[in-house]
N, C-alpha and C. Protein backbone atom coordinates (compact mmCIF):
# COMPACT_ATOMS: atom_id res chain seq x y z
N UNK A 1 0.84 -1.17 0.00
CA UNK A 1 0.00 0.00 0.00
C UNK A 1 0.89 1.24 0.00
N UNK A 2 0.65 2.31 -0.51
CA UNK A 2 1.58 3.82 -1.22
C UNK A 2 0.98 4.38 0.02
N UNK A 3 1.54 5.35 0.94
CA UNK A 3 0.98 5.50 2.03
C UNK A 3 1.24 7.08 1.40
N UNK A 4 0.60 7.63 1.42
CA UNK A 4 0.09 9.46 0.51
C UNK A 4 0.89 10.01 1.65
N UNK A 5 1.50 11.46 1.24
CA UNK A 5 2.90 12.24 2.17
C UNK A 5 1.57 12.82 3.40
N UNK A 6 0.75 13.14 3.32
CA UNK A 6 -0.22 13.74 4.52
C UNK A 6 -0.57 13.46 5.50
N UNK A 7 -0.54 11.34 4.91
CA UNK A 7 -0.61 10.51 5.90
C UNK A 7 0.67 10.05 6.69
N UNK A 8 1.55 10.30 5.94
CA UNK A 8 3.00 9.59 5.77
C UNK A 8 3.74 11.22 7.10
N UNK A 9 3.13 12.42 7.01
CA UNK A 9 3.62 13.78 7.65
C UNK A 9 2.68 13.27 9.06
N UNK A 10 1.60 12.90 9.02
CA UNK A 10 0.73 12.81 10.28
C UNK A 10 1.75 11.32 11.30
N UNK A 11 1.78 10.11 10.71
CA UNK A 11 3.00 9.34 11.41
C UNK A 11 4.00 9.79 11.71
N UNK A 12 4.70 10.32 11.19
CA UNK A 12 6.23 11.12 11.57
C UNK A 12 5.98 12.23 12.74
N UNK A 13 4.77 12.88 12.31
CA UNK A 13 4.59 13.73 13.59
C UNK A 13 3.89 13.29 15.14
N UNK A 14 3.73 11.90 14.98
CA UNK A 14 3.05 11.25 16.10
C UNK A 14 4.41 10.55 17.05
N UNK A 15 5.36 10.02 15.57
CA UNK A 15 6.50 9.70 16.14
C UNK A 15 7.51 10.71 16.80
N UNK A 16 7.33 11.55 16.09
CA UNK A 16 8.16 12.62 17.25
C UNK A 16 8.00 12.79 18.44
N UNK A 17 6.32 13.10 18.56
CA UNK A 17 5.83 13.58 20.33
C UNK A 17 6.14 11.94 20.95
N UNK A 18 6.58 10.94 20.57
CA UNK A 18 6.93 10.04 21.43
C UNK A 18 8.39 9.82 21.90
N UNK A 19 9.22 9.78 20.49
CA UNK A 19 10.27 10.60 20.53
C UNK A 19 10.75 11.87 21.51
N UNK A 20 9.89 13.06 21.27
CA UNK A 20 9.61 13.66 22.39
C UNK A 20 10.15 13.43 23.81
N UNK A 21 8.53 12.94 24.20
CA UNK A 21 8.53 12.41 25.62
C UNK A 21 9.37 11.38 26.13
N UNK A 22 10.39 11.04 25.22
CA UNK A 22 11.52 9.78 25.64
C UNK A 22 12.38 10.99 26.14
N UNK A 23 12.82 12.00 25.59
CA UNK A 23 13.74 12.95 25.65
C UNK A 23 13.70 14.07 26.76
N UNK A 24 12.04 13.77 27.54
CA UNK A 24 11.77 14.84 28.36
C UNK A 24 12.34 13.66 29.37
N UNK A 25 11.63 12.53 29.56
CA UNK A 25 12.09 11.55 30.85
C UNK A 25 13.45 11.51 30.55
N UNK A 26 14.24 11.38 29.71
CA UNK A 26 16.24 11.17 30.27
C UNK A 26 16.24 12.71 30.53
N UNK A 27 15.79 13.69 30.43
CA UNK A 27 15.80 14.76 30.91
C UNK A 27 16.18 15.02 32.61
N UNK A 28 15.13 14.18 32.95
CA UNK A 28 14.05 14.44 34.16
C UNK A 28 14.88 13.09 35.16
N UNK A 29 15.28 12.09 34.33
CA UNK A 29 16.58 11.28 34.98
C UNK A 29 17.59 11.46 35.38
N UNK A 30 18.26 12.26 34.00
CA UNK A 30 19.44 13.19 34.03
C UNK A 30 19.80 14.19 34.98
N UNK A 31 18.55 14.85 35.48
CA UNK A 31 18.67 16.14 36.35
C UNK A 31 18.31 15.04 38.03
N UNK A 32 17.27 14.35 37.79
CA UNK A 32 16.90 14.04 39.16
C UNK A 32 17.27 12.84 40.10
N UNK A 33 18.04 11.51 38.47
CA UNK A 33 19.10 10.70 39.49
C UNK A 33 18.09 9.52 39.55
N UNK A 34 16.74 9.82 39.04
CA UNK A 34 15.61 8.68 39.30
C UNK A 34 14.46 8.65 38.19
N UNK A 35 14.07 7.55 37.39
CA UNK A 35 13.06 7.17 37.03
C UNK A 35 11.80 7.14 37.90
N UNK A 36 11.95 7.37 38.75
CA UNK A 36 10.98 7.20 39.68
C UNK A 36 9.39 8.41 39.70
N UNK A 37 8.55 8.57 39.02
CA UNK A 37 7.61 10.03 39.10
C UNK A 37 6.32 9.47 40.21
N UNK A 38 5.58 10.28 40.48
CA UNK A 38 4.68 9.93 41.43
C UNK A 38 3.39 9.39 40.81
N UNK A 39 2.88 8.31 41.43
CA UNK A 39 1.46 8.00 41.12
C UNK A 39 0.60 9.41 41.02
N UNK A 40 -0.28 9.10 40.00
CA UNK A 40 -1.96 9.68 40.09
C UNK A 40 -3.06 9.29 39.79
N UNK A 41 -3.79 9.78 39.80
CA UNK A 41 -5.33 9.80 40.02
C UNK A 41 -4.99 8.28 40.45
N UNK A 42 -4.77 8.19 41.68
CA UNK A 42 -4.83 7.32 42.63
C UNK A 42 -5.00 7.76 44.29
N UNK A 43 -5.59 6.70 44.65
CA UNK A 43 -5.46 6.70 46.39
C UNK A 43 -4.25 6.61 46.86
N UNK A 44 -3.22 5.89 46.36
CA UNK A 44 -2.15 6.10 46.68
C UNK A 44 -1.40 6.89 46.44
N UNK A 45 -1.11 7.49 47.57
CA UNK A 45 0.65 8.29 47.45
C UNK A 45 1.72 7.66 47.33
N UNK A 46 2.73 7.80 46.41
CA UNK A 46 3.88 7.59 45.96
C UNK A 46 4.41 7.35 44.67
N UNK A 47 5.51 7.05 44.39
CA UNK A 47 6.16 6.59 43.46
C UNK A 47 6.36 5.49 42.48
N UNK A 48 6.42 5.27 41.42
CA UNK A 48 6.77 4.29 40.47
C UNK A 48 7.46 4.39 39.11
N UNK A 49 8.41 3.62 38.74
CA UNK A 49 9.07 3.76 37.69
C UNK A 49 8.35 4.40 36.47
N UNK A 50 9.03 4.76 35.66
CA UNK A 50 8.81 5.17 34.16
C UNK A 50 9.60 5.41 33.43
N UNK A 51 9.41 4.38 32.88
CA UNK A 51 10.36 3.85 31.18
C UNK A 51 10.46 4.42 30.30
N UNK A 52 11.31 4.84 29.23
CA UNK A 52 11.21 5.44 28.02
C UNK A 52 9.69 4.55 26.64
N UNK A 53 9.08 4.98 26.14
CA UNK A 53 8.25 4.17 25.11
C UNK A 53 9.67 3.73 24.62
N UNK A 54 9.28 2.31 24.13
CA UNK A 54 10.26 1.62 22.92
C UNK A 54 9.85 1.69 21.24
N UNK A 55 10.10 2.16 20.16
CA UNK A 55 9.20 2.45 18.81
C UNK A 55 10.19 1.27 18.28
N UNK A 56 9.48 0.89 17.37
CA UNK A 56 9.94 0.15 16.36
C UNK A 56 9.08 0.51 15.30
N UNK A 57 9.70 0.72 14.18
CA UNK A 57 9.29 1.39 12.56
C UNK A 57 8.82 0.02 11.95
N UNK A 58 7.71 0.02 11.53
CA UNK A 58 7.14 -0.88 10.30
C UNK A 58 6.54 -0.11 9.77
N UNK A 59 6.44 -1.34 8.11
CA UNK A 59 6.58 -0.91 6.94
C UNK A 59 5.34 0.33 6.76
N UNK A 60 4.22 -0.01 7.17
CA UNK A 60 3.19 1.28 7.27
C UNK A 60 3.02 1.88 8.36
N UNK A 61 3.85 2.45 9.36
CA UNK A 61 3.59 2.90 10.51
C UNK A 61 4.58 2.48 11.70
N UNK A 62 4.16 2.37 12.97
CA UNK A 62 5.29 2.00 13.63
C UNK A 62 4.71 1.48 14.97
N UNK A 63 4.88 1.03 16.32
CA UNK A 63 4.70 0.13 17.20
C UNK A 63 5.19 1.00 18.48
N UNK A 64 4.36 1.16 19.32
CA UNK A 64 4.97 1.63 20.66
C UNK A 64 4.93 0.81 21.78
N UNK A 65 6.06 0.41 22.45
CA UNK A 65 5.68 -0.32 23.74
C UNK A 65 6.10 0.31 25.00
N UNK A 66 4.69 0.05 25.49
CA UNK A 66 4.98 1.01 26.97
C UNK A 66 4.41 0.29 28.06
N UNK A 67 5.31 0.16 29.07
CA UNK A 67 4.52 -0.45 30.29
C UNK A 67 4.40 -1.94 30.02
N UNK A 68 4.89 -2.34 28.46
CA UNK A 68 4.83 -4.07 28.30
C UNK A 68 4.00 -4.13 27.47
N UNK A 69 2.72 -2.82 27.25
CA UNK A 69 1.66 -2.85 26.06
C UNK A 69 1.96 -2.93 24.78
N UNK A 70 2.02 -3.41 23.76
CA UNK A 70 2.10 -2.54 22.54
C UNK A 70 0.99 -2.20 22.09
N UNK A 71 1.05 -0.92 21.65
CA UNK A 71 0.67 -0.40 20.68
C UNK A 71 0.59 -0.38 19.30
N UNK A 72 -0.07 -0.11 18.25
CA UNK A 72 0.14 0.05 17.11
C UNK A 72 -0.42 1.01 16.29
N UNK A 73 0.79 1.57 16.01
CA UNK A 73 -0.14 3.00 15.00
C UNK A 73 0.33 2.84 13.69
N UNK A 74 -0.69 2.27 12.73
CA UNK A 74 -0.81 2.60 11.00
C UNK A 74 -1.56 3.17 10.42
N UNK A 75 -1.17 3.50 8.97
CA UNK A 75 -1.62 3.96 7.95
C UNK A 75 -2.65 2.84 7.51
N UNK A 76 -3.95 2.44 7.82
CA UNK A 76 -4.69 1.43 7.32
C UNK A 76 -5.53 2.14 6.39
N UNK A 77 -5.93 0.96 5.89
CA UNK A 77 -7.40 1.89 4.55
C UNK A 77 -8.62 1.17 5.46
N UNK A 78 -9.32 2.40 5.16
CA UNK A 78 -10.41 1.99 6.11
C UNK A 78 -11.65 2.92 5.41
N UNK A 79 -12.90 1.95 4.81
CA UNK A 79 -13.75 2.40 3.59
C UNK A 79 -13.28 2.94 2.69
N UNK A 80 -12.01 2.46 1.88
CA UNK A 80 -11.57 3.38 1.02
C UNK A 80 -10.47 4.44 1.18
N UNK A 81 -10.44 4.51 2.16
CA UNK A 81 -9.85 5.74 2.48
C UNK A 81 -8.82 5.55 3.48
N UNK A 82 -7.90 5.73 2.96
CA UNK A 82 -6.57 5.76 4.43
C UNK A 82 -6.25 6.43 5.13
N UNK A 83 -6.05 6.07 6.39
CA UNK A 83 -5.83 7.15 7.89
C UNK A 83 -4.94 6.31 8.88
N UNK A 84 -4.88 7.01 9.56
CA UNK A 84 -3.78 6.49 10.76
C UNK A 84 -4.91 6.11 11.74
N UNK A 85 -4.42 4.81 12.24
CA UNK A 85 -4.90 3.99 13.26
C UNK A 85 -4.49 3.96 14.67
N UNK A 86 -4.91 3.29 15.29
CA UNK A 86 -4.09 3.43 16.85
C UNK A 86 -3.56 4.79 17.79
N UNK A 87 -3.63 5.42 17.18
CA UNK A 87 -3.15 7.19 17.82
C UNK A 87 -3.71 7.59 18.70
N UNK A 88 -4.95 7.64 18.16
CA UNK A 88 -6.56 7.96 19.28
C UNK A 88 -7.55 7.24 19.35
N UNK A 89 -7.02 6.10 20.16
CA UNK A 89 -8.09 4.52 19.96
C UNK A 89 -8.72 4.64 21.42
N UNK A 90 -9.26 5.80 21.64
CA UNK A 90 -10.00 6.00 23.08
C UNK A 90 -9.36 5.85 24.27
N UNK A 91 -9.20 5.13 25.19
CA UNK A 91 -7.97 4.73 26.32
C UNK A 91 -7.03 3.83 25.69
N UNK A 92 -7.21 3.49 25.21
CA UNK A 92 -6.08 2.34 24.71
C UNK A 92 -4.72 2.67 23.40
N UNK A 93 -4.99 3.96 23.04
CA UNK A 93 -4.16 4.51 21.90
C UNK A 93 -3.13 5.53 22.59
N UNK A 94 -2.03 5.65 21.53
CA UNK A 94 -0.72 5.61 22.21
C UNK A 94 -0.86 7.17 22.67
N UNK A 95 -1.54 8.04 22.14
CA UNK A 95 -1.55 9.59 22.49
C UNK A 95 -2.57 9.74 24.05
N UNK A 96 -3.30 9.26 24.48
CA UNK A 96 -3.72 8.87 26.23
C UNK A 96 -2.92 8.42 26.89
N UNK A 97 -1.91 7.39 26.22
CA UNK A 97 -0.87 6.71 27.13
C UNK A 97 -0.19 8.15 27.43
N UNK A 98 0.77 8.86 26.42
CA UNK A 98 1.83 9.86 26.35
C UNK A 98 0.92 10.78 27.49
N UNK A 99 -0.27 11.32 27.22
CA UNK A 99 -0.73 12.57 28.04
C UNK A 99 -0.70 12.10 29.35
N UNK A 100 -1.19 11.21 29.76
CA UNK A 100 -1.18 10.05 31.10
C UNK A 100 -0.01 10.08 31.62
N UNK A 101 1.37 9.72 31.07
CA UNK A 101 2.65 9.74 31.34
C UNK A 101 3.62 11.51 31.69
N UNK A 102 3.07 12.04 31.04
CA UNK A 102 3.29 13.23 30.72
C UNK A 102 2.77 14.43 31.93
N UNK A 103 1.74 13.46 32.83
CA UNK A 103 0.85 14.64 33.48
C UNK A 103 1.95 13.84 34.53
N UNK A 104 2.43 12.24 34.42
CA UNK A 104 3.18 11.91 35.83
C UNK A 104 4.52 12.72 35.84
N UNK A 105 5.06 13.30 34.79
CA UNK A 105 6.39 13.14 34.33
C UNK A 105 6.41 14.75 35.19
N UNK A 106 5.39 15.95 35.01
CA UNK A 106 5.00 17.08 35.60
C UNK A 106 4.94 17.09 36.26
N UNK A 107 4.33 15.90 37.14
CA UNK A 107 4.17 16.11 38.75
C UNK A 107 5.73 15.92 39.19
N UNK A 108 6.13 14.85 38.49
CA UNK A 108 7.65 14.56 39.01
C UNK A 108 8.49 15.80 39.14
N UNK A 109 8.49 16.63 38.29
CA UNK A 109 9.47 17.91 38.38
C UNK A 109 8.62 18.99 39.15
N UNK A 110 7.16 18.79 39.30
CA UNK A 110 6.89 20.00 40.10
C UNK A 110 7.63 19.60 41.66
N UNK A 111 6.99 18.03 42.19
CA UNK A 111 7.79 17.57 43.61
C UNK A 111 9.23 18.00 43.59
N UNK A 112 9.95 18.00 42.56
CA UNK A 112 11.46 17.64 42.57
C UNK A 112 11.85 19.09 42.60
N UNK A 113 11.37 20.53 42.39
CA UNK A 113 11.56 21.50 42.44
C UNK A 113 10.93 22.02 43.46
N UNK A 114 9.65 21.61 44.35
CA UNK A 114 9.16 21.79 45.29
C UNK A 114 9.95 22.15 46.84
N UNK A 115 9.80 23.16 47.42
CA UNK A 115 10.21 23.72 48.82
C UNK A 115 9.86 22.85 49.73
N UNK A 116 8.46 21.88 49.38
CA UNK A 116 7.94 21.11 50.27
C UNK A 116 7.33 19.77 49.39
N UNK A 117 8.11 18.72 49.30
CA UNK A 117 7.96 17.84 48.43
C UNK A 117 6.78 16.96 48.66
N UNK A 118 6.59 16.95 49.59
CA UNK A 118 5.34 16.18 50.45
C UNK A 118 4.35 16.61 50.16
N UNK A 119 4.20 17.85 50.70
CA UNK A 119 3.06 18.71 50.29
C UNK A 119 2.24 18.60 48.64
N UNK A 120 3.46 18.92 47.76
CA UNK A 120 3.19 18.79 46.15
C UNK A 120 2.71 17.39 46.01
N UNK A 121 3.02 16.50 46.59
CA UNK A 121 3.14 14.84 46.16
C UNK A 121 1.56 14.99 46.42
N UNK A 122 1.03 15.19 47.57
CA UNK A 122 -0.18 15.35 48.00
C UNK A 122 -1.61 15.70 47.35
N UNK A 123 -0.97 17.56 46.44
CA UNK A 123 -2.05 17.83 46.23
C UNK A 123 -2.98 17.19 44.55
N UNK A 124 -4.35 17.31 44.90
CA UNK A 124 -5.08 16.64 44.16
C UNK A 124 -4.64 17.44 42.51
N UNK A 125 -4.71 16.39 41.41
CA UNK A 125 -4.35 16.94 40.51
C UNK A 125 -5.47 17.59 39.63
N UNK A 126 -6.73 17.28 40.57
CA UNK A 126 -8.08 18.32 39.58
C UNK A 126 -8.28 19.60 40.23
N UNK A 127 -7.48 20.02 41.45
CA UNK A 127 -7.29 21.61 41.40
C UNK A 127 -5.91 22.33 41.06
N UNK A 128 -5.22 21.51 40.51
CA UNK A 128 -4.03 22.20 40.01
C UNK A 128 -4.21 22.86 38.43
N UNK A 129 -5.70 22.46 37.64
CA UNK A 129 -5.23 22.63 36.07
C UNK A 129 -6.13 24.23 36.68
């Protein structure tokens, strides 16, 4: 299948923001010494690892594994018409995973810059937006 440059510009740009967010966490390693970011939207307080996504490129698209999941985001034809798959597959597509990871990866540097680390770890994350 000829995967058209619009569709072919929309993958590359999905792969970046994952790309991306690999580059913000060795960031956030780099400066803080720990993989470690804080749980949310949980009852529990504390900590748990976080991994870089792993991509692997195929031939129409490419594969994210995170947390042990994979993912899969292609260029499929679908009625005719080709689009990218897997991106925004409701909870289960790789752009909820990234925002999900992304809101832990924030909390991690707000605690880690925090005067009172406890405190930040604490507060609820639906009066912070």
């Amino acid at each position: 299948m000829e995967i058209p440059a619009k569709i072919q510009n929309q993958l590359n740009r999905y792969r970046k923001q994952v790309e991306q967010f690999n580059a913000d966490l060795a960031e956030y390693v780099k400066v803080t010494g720990s993989n470690d970011v804080p749980l949310i939207d949980s009852t529990v307080i504390g900590y748990d690892p976080l991994e870089p996504y792993e991509i692997k490129d195929r031939k129409n698209g490419f594969d994210v594994i995170a947390d042990g999941i994979k993912m899969k985001v292609r260029a499929t034809r679908v009625c005719g018409e080709i689009e990218v798959t897997g991106w925004t597959d409701y909870y289960d597509g790789v752009k909820e995973s990234l925002a999900y990871d992304r809101k832990r990866l924030n909390k991690g540097w707000r605690v880690w810059k925090s005067e009172n680390p406890d405190a930040e770890l604490e507060k609820d994350e639906d009066n912070e937006d």
